[in-house]
N, C-alpha and C. Protein backbone atom coordinates (compact mmCIF):
# COMPACT_ATOMS: atom_id res chain seq x y z
N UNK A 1 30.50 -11.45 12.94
CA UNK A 1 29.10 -11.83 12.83
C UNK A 1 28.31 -11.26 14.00
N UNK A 2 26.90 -10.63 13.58
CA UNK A 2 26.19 -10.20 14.51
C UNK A 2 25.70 -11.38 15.79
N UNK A 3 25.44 -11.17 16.63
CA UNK A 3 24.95 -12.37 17.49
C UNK A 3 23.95 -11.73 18.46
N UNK A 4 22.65 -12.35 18.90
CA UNK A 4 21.92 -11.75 19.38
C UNK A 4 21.38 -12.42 20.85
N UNK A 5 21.17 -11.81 21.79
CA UNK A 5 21.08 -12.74 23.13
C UNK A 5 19.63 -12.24 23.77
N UNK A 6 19.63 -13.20 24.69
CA UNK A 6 18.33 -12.74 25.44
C UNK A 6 18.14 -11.32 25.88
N UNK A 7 16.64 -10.75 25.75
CA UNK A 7 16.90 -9.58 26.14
C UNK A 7 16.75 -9.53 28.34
N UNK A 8 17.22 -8.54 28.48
CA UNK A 8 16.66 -8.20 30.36
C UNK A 8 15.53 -7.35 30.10
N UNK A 9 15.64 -7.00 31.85
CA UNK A 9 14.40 -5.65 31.75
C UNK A 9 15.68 -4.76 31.70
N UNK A 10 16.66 -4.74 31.72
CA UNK A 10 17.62 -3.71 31.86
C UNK A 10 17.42 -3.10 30.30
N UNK A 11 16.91 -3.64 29.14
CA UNK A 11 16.89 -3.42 27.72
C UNK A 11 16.00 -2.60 27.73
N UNK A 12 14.82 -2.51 28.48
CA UNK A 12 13.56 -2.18 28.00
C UNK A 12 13.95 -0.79 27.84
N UNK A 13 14.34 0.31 28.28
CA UNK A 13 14.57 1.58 27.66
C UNK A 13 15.36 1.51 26.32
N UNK A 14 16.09 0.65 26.19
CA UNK A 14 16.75 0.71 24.76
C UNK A 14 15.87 0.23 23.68
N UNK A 15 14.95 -0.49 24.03
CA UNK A 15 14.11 -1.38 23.01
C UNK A 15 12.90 -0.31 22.88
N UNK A 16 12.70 0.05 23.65
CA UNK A 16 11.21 1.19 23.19
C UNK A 16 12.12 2.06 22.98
N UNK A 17 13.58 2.70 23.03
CA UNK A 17 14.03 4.30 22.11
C UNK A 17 13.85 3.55 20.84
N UNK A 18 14.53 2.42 20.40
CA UNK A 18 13.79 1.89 19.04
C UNK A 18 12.88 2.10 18.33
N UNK A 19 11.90 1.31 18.86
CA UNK A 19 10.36 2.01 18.06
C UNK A 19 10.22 3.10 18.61
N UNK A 20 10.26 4.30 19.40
CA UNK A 20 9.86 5.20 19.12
C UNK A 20 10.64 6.17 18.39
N UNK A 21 12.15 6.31 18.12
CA UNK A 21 12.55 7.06 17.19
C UNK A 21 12.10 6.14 15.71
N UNK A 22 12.01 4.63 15.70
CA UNK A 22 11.19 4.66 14.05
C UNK A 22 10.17 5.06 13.91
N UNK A 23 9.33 5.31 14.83
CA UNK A 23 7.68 6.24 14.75
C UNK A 23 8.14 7.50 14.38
N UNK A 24 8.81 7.83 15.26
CA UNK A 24 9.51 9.69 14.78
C UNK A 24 9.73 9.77 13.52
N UNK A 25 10.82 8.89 13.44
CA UNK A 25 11.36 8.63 11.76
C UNK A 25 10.56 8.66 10.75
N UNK A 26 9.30 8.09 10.87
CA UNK A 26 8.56 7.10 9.71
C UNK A 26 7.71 8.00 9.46
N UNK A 27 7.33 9.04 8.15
CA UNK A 27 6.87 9.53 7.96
C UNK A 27 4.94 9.09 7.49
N UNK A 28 4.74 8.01 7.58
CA UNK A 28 3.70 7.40 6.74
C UNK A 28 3.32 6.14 7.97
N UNK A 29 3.55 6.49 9.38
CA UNK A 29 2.96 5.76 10.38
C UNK A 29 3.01 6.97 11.08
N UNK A 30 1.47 6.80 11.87
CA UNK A 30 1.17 7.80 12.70
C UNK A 30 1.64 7.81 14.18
N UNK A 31 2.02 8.33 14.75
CA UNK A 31 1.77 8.53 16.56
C UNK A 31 1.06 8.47 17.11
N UNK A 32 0.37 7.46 17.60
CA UNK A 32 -0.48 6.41 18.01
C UNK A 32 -0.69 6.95 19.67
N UNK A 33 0.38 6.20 20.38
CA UNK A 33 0.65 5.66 21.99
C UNK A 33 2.04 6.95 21.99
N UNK A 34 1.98 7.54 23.08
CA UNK A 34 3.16 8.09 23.56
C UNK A 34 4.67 7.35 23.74
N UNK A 35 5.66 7.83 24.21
CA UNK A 35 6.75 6.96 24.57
C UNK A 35 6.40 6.70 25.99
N UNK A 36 6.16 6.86 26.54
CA UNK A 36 5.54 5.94 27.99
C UNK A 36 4.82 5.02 27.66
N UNK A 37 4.00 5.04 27.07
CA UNK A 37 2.54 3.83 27.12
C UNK A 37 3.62 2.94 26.50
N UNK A 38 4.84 3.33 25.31
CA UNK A 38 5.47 2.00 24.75
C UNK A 38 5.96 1.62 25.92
N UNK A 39 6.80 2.20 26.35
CA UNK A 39 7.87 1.99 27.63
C UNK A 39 6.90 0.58 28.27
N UNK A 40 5.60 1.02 28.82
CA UNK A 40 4.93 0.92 29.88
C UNK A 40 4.22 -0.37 29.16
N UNK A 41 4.66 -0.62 27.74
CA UNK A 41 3.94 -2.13 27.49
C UNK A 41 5.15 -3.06 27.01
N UNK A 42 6.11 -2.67 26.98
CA UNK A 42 7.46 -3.44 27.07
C UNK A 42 7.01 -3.94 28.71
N UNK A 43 7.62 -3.49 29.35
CA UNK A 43 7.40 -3.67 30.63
C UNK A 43 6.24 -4.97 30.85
N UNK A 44 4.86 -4.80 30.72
CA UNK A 44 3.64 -5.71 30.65
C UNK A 44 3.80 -6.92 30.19
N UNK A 45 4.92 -6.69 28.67
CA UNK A 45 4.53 -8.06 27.90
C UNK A 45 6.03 -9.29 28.18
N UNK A 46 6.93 -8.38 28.91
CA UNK A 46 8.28 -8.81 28.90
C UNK A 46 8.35 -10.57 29.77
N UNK A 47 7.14 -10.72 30.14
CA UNK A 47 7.14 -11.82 30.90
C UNK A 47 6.82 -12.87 30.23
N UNK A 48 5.50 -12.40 29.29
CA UNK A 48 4.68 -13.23 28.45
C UNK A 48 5.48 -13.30 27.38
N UNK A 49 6.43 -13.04 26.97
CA UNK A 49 6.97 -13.09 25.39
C UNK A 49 8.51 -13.44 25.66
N UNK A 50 9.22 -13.81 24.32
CA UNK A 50 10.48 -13.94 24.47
C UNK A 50 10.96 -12.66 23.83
N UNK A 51 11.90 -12.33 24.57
CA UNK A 51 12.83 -10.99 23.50
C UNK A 51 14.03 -11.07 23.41
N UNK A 52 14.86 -10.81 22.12
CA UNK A 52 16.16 -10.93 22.22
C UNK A 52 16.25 -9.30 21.68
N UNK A 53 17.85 -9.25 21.99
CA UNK A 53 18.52 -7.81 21.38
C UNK A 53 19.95 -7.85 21.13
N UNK A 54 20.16 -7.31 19.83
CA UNK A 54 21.59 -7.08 18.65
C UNK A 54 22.29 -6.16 19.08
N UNK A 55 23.15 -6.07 19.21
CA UNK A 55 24.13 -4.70 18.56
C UNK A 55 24.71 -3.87 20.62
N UNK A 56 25.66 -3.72 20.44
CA UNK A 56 26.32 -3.01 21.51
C UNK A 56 26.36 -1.32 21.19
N UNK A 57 26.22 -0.66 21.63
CA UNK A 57 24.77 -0.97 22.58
C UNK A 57 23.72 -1.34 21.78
N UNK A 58 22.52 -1.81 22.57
CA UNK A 58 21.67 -2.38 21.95
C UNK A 58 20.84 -1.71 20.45
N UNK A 59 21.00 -2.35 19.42
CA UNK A 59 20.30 -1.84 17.90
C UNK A 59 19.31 -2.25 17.38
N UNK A 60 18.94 -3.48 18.32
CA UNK A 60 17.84 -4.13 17.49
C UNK A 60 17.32 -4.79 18.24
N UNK A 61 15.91 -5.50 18.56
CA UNK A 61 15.37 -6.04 19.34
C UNK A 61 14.27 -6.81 18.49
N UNK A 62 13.95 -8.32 19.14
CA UNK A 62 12.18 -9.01 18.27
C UNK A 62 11.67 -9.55 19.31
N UNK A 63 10.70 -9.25 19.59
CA UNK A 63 9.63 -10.00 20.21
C UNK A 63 8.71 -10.80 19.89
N UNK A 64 8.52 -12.15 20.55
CA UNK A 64 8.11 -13.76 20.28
C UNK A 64 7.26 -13.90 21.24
N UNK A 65 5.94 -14.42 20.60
CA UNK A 65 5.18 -14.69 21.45
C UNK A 65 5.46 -16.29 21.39
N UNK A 66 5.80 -17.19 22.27
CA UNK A 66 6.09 -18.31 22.10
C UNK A 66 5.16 -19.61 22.20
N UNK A 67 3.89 -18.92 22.42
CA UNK A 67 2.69 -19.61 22.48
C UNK A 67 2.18 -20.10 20.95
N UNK A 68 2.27 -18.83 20.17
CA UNK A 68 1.72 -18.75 18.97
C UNK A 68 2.56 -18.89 17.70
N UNK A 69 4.05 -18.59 18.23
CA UNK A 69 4.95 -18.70 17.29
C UNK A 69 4.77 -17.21 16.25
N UNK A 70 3.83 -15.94 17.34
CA UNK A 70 3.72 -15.09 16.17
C UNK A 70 5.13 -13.94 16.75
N UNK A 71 5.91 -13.10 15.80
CA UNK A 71 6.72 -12.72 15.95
C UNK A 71 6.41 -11.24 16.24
N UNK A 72 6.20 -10.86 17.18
CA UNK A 72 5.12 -9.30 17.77
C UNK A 72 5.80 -8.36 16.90
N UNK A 73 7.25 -8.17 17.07
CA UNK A 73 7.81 -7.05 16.59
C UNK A 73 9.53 -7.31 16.43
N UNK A 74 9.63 -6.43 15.32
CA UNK A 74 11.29 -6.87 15.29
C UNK A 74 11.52 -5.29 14.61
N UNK A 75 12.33 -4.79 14.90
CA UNK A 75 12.71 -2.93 14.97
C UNK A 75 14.49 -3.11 14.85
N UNK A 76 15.05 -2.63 14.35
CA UNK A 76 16.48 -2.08 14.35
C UNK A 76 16.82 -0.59 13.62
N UNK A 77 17.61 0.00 14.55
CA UNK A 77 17.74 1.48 14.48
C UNK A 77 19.13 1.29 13.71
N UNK A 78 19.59 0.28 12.86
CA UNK A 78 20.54 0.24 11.35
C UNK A 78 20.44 -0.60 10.85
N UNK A 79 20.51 -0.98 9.62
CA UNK A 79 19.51 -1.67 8.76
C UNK A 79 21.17 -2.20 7.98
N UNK A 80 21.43 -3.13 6.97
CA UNK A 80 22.57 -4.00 6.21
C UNK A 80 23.47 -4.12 7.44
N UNK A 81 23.46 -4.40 8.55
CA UNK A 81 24.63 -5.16 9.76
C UNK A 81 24.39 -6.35 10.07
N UNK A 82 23.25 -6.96 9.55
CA UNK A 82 22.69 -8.55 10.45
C UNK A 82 22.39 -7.96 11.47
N UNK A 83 21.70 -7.15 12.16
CA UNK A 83 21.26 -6.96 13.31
C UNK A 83 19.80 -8.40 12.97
N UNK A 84 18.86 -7.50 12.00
CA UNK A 84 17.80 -8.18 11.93
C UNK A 84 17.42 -10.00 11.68
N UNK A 85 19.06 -10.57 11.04
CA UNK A 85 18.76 -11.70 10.37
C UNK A 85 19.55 -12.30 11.71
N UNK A 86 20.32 -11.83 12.56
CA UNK A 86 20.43 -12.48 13.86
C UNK A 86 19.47 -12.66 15.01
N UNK A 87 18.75 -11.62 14.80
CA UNK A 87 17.37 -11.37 15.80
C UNK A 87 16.52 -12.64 15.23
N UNK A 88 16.18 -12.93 13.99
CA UNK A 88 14.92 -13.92 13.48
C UNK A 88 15.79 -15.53 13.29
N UNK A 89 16.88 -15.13 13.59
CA UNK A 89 17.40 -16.67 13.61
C UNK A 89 17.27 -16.86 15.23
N UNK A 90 17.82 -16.38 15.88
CA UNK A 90 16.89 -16.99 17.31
C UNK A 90 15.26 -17.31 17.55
N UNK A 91 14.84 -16.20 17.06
CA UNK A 91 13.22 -16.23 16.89
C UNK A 91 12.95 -18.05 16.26
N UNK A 92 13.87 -18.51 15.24
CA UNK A 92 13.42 -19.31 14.26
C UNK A 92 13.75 -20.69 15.22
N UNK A 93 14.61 -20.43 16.10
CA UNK A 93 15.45 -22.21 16.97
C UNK A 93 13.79 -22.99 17.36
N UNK A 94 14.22 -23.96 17.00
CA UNK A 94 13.46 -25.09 17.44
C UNK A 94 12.13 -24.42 16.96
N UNK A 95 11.64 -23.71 15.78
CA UNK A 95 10.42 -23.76 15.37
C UNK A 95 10.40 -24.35 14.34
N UNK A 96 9.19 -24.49 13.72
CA UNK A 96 8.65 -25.15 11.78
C UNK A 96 8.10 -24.05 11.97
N UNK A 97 7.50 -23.02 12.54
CA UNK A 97 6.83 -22.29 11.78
C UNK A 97 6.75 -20.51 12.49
N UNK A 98 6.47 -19.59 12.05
CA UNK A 98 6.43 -18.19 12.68
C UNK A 98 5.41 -17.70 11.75
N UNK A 99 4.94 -16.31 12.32
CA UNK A 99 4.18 -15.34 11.55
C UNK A 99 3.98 -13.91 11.82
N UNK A 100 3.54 -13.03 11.45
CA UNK A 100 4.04 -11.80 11.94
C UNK A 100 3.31 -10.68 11.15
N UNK A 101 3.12 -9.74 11.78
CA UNK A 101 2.02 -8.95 10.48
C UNK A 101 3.21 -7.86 10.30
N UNK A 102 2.94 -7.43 9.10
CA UNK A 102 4.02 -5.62 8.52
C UNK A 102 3.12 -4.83 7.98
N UNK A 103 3.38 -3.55 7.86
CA UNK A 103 3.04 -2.77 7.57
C UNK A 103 2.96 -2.76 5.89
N UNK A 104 1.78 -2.44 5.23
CA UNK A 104 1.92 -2.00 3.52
C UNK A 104 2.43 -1.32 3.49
N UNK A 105 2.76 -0.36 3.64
CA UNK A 105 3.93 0.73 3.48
C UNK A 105 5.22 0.19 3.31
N UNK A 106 5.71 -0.94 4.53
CA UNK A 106 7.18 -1.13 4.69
C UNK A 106 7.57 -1.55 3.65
N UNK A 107 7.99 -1.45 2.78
CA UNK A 107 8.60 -2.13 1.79
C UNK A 107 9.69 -3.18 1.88
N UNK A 108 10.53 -2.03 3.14
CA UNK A 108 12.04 -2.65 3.16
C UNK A 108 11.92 -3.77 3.90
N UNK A 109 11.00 -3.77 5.32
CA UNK A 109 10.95 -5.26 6.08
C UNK A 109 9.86 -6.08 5.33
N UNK A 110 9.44 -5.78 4.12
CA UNK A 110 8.69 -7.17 2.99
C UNK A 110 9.86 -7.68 2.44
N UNK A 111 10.48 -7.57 2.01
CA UNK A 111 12.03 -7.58 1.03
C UNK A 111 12.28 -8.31 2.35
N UNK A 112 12.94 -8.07 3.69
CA UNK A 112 13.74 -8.89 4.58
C UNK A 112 13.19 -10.23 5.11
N UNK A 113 12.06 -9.72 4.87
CA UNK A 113 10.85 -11.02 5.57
C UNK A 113 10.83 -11.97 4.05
N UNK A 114 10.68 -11.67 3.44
CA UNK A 114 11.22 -12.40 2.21
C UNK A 114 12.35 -13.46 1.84
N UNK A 115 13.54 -12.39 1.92
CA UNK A 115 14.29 -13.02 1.78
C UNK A 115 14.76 -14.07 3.44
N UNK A 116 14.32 -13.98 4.09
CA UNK A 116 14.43 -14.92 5.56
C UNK A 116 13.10 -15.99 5.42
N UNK A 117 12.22 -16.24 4.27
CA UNK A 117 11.40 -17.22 4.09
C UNK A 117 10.22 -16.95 3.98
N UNK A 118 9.41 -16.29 4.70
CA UNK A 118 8.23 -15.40 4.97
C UNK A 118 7.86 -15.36 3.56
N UNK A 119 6.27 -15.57 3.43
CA UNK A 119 5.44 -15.74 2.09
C UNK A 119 4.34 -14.80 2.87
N UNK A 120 3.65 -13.85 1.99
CA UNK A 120 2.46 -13.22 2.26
C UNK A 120 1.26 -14.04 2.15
N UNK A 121 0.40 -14.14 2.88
CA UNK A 121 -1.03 -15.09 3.46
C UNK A 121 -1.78 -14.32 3.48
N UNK A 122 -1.90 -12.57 3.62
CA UNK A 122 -3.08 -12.31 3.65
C UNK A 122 -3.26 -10.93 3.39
N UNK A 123 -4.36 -9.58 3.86
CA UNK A 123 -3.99 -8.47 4.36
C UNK A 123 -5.04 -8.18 4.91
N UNK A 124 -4.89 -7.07 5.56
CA UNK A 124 -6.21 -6.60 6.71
C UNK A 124 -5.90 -5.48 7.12
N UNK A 125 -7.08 -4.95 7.81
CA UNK A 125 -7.11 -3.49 8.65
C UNK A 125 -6.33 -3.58 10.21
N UNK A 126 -5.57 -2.79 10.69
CA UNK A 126 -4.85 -3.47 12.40
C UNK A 126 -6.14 -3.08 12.91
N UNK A 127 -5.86 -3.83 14.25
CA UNK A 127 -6.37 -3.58 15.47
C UNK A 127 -6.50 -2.16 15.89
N UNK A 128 -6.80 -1.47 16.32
CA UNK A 128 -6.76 -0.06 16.88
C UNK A 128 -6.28 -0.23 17.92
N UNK A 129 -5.05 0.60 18.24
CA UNK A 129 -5.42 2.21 17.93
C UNK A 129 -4.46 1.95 16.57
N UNK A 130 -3.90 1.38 16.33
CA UNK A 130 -3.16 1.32 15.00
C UNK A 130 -4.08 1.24 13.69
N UNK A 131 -3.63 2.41 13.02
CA UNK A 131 -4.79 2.51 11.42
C UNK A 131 -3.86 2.53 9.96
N UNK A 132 -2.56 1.58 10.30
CA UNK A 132 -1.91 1.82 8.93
C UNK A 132 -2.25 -0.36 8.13
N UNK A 133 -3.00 -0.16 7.51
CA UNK A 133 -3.13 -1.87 6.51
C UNK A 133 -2.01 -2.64 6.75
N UNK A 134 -2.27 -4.11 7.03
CA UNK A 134 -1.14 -5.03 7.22
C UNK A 134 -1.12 -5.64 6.30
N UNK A 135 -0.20 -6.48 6.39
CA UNK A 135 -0.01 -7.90 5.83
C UNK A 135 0.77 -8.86 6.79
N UNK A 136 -0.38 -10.42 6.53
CA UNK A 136 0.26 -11.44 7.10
C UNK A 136 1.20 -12.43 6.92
N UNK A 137 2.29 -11.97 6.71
CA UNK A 137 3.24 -13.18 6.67
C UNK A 137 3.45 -14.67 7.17
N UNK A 138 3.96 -15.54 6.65
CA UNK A 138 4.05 -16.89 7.31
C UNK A 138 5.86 -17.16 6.75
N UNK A 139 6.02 -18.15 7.65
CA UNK A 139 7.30 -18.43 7.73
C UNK A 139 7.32 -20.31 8.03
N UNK A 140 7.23 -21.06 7.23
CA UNK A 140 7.66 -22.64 7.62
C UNK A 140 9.14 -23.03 7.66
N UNK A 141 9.59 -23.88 7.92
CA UNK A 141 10.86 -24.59 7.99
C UNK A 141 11.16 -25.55 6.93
């Protein structure tokens, strides 16, 4: 069974090669922020948020804002291992509730967010500099 633990700052290079080889990867999300500026906001938010990370070496990472219960980001660089459904079961301890925006495009993390509880609530334009349509998920207990 996958198991997922707190992340360090020792992660933060493993957690931004993440999203930025899925930016590389992802043909239908643009290149936004460089790999520094990610680097360089891992770094910023690592205090304010909770993060855990999967997989030896590290495969997967989610970030929790624990104020809001909103789930910033959850990324894994292999997809059918439980990386992801170990990452959102920590995310989930001691909450009733989470939320989290995805991409219209993603198909595959609508299907995961799905099947882990997550109901669609809404959709909208992102924030900039990001220009790909969301959707808002919710998650109760």
């Amino acid at each position: 069974m996958t198991e997922a633990r707190r992340a360090t700052r020792d992660d933060i290079p493993a957690m931004a090669g993440i999203i930025n080889a899925w930016i590389d990867g992802t043909k239908w999300f643009p290149r936004v922020l460089s790999d520094q500026v990610i680097t360089e906001a891992f770094e910023g938010a690592f205090d304010q948020r909770r993060m855990w990370v999967a997989g030896d070496p590290v495969a997967g990472y989610l970030s929790l804002n624990p104020d809001t219960g909103q789930v910033a980001a959850l990324y894994c660089a292999r997809t059918g291992e439980g990386l992801g459904r170990a990452l959102m079961d920590r995310a989930k301890e001691g909450r009733d509730h989470l939320f989290l925006h995805t991409h219209v495009p993603n198909r595959g993390a609508q299907r995961f967010y799905r099947r882990e509880g997550f109901k669609e609530v809404s959709r909208h334009q992102p924030e900039p500099p990001e220009t790909v349509e969301e959707i808002r998920m919710e998650w109760h207990a």
